[in-house]
Protein backbone atom coordinates (compact mmCIF):
# COMPACT_ATOMS: atom_id res chain seq x y z
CA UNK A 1 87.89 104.41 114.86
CA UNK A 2 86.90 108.02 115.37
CA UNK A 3 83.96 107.12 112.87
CA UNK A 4 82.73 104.12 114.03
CA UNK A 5 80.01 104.36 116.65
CA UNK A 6 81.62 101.20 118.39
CA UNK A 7 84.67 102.64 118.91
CA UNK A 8 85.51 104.85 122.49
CA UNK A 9 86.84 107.47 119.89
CA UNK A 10 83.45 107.69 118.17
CA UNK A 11 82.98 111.60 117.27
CA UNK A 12 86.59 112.30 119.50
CA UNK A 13 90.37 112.53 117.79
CA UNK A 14 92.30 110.25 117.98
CA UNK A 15 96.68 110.23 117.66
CA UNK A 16 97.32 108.23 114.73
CA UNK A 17 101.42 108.26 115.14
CA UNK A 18 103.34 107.75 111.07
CA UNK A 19 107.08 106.69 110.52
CA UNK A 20 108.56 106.97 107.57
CA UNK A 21 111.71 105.12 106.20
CA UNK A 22 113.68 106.02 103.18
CA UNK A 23 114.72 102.64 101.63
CA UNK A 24 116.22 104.06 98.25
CA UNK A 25 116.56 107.20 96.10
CA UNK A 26 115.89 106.34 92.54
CA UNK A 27 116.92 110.07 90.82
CA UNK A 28 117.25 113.50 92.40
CA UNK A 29 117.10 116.37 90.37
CA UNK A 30 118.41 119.64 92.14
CA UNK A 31 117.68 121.72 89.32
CA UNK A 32 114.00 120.99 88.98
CA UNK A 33 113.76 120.38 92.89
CA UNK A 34 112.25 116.84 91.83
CA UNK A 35 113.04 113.24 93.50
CA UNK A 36 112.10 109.74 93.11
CA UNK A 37 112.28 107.69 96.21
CA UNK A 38 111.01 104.25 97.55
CA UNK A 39 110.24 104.75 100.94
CA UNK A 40 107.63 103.10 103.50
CA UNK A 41 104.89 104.80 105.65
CA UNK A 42 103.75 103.12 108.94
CA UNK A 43 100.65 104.04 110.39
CA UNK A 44 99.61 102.86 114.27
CA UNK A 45 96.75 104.19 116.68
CA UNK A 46 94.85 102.24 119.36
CA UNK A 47 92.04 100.29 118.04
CA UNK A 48 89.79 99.07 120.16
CA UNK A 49 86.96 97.55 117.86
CA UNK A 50 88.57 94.62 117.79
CA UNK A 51 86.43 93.95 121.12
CA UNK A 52 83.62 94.17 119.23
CA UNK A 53 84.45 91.92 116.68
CA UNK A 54 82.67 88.31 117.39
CA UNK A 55 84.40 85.54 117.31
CA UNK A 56 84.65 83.26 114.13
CA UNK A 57 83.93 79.86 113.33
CA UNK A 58 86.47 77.97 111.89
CA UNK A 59 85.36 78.28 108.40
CA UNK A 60 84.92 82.22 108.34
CA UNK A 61 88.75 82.02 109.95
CA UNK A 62 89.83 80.14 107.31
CA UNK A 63 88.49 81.95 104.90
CA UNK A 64 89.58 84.77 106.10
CA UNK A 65 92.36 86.95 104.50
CA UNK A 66 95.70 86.22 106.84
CA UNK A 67 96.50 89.94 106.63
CA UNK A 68 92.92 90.74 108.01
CA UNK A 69 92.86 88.26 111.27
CA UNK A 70 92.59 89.59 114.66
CA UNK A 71 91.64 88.65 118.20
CA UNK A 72 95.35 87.53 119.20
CA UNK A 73 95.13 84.43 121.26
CA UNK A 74 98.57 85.02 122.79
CA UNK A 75 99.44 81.40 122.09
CA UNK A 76 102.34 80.03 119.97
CA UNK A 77 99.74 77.57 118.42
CA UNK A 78 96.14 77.38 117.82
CA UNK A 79 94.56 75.86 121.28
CA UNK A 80 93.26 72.23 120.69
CA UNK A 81 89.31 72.63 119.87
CA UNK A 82 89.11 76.47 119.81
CA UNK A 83 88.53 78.17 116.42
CA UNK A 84 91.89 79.61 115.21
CA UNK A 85 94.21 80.65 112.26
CA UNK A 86 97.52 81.80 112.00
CA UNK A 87 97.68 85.50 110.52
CA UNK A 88 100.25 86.78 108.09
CA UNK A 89 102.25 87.78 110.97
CA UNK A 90 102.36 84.26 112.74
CA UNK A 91 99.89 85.28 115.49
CA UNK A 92 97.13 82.78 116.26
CA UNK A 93 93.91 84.67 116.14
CA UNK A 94 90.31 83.83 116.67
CA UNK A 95 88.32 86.59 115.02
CA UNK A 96 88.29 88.12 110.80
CA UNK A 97 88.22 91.98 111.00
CA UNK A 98 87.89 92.12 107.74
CA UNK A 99 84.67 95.03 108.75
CA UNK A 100 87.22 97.32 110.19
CA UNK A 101 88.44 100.04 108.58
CA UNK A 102 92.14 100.18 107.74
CA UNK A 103 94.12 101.95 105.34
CA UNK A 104 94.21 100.09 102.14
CA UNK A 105 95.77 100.44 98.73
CA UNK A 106 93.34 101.94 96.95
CA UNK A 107 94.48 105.21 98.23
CA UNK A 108 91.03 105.80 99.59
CA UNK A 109 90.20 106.82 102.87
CA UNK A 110 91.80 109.77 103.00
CA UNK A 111 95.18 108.86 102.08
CA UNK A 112 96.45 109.88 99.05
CA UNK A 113 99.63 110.58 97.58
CA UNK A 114 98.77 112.60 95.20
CA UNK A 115 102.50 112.62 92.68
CA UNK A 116 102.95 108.93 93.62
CA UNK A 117 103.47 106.36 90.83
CA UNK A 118 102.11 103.56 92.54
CA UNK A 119 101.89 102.01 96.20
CA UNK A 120 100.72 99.53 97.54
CA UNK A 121 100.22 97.74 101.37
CA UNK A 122 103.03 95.69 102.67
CA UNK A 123 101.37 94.45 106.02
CA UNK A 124 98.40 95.31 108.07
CA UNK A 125 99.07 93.97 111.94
């Protein structure tokens, strides 16, 4: 958000809080001071573009990746006659933020792993 102009962050820092969690060590070599690990890497700040973000019809909703849906409608099920989808996480949503940037698994953006053999995004919420 810190680079978008429509963000309250624009030209500010930001906290973007990580958590990592080691799910399995594959080798560990002691004498080389080498490992192989799966692990995963979350990455949360406050993002509030989303505000921004106009509301969708319901064909640009359902064409919308479910992974990239936003505008939570706070309701179990989408609302009789307003435009709605259910994102990847189950959350009815009215709006595609598919123009936002997130981290993605190119390994753009400015994250990198630079010794990793591959990676790729589980979830985006």
């Amino acid at each position: 958000p810190t680079l978008d102009p429509c963000s309250a962050f624009y030209g500010k820092g930001m906290d973007v809080r990580t958590t990592m969690l080691l799910e399995k060590v594959i080798e560990l070599d002691t004498d080389k001071y080498t490992f192989e690990v799966i692990f995963r890497i979350a990455f949360m700040w406050y993002e509030d573009r989303v505000r921004w973000v106009p509301p969708a019809s319901q064909a640009e909703l359902d064409a919308c990746d479910p992974d990239e849906l936003c505008g939570y409608l706070g309701a179990r099920d989408c609302p009789e006659g307003v435009p709605c989808a259910i994102s990847s996480r189950g959350m009815t949503a009215s709006k595609c933020c598919s123009v936002l940037w997130t981290p993605d698994s190119a390994g753009y953006n400015g994250i990198m792993f630079v010794n990793a053999k591959g990676w790729e995004v589980v979830y985006r919420d």
